[in-house]
Protein backbone atom coordinates (compact mmCIF):
# COMPACT_ATOMS: atom_id res chain seq x y z
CA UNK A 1 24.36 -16.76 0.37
CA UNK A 2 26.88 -19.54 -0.09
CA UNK A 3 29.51 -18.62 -1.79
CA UNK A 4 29.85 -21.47 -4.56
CA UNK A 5 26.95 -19.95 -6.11
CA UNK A 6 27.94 -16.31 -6.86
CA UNK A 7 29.99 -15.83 -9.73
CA UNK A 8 34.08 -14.77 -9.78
CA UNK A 9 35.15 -11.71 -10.73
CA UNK A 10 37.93 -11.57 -13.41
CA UNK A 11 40.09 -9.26 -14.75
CA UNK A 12 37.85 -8.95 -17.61
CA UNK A 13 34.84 -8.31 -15.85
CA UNK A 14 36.12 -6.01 -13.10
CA UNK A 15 34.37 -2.93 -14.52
CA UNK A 16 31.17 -4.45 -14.02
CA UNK A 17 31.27 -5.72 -10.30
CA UNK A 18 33.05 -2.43 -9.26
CA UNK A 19 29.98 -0.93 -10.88
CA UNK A 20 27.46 -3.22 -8.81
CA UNK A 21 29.20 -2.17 -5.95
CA UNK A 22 28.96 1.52 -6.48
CA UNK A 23 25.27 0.62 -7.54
CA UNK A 24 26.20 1.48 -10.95
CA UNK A 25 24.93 -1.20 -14.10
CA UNK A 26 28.10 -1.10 -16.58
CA UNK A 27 27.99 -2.29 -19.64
CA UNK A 28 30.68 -2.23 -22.89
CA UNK A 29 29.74 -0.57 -26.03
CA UNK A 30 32.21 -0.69 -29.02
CA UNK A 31 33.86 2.38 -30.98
CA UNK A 32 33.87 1.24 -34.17
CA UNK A 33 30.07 -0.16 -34.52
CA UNK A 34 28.55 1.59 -31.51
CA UNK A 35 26.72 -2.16 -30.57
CA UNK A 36 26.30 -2.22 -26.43
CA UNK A 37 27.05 -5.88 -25.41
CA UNK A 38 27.03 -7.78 -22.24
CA UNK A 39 28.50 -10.01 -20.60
CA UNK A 40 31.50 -8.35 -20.65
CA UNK A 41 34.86 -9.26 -22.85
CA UNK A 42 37.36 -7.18 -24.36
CA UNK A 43 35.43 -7.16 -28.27
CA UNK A 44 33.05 -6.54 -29.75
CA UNK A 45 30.50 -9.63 -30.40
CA UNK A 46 29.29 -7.35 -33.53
CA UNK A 47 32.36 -6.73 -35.52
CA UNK A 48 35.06 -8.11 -33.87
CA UNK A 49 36.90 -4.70 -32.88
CA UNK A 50 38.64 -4.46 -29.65
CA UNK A 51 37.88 -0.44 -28.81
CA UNK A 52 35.58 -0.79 -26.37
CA UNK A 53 34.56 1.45 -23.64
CA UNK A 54 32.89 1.05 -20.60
CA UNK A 55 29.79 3.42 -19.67
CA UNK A 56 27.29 3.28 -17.01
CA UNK A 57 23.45 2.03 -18.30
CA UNK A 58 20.19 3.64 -17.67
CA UNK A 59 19.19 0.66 -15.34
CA UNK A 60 16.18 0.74 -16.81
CA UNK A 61 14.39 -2.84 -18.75
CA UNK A 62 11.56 -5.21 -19.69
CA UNK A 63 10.66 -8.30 -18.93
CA UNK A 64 11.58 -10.30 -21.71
CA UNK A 65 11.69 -14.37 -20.63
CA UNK A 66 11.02 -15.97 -17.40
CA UNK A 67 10.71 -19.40 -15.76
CA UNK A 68 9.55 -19.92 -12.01
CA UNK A 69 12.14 -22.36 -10.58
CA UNK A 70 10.13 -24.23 -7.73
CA UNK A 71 12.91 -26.31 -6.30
CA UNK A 72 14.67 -25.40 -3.01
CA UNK A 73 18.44 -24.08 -3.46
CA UNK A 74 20.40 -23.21 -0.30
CA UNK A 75 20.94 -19.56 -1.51
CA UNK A 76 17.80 -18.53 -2.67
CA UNK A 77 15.55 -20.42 0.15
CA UNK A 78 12.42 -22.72 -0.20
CA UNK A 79 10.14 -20.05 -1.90
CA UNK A 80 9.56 -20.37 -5.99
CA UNK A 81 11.50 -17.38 -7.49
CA UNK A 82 12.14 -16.43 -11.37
CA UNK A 83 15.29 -17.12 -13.22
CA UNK A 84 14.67 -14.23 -16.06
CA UNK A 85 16.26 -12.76 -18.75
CA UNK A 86 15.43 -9.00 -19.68
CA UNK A 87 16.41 -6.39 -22.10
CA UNK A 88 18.00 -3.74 -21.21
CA UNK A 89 17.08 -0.13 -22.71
CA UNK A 90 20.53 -0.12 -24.42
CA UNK A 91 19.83 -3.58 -26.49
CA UNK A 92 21.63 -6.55 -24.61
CA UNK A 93 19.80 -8.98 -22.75
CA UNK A 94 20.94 -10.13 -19.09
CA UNK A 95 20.40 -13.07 -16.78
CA UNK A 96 18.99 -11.96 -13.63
CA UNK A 97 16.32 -12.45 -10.90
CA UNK A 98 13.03 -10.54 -10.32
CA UNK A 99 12.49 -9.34 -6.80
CA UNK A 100 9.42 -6.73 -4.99
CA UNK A 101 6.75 -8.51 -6.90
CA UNK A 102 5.24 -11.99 -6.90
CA UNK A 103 6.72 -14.90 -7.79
CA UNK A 104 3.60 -15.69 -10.41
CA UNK A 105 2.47 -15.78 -13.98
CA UNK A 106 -0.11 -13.23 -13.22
CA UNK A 107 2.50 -10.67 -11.86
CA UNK A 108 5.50 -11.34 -13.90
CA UNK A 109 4.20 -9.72 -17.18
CA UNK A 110 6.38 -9.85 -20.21
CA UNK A 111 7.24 -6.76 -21.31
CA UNK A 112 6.97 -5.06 -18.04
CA UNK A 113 9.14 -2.35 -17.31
CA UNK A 114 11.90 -2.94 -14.81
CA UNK A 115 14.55 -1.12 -12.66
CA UNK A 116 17.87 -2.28 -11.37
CA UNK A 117 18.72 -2.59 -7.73
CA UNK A 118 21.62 -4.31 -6.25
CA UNK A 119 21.96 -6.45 -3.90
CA UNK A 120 25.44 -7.48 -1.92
CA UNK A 121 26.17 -10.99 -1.14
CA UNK A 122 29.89 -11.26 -0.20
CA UNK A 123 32.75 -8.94 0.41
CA UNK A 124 33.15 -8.86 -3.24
CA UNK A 125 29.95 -9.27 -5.08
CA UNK A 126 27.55 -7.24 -5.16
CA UNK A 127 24.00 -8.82 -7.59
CA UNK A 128 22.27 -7.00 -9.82
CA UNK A 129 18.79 -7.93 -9.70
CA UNK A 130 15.21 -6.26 -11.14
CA UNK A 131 12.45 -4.64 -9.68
CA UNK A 132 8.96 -3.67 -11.42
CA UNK A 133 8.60 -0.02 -11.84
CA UNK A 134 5.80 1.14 -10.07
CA UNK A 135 3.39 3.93 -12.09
């Protein structure tokens, strides 16, 4: 993958690539209102407060938007693939990419329950992407 597509980590968002890389999903939650958030900053979209920890998410989600991009891009090849949002079981929502499981309507099911997995494209990022949990 080229890297002018893959994001930068920053001081604020260390947390959460050191957690990719350790194959860990970490999100923030604040102290004072108990709201999870991502993407990561240092308060609270809630309420404003600035005690925040860090903890490490269930990894577990559902489908919750999708659209099937069917225009080549160097990095992700010549195949259609989904640009989705889910929900995580903690509340936020996330950006992400659906992989193990077709790149159609019929298979990408809102709703369906999903599982991280990670997958490392440079020395320093490592992608969280989502898989459909098999029954």
């Amino acid at each position: 993958m080229s890297s002018q597509f893959l994001p930068v980590p920053t001081p604020e968002t260390s947390h959460f690539w050191e957690g990719c890389a350790s194959n860990e999903l970490r999100l923030q939650r604040c102290q004072s209102c108990q709201e999870s958030y991502f993407p990561p900053r240092p308060f609270c979209p809630k309420c404003g407060g600035r005690e925040v920890e860090v903890f490490t998410a269930s990894g577990n989600a559902i489908l919750w938007s999708y659209v099937i991009n069917h225009l080549a891009r160097a990095d992700m090849g010549t195949e259609p693939y989904a640009i989705a949002v889910v929900k995580l079981e903690e509340g936020p929502t996330m950006m992400t990419n659906i992989v193990d499981c077709p790149q159609t309507p019929e298979a990408l099911q809102l709703d369906m329950p999903l599982r991280v997995t990670f997958a490392k494209r440079s020395d320093n990022v490592v992608l969280p992407l989502f898989t459909p949990v098999r029954s």
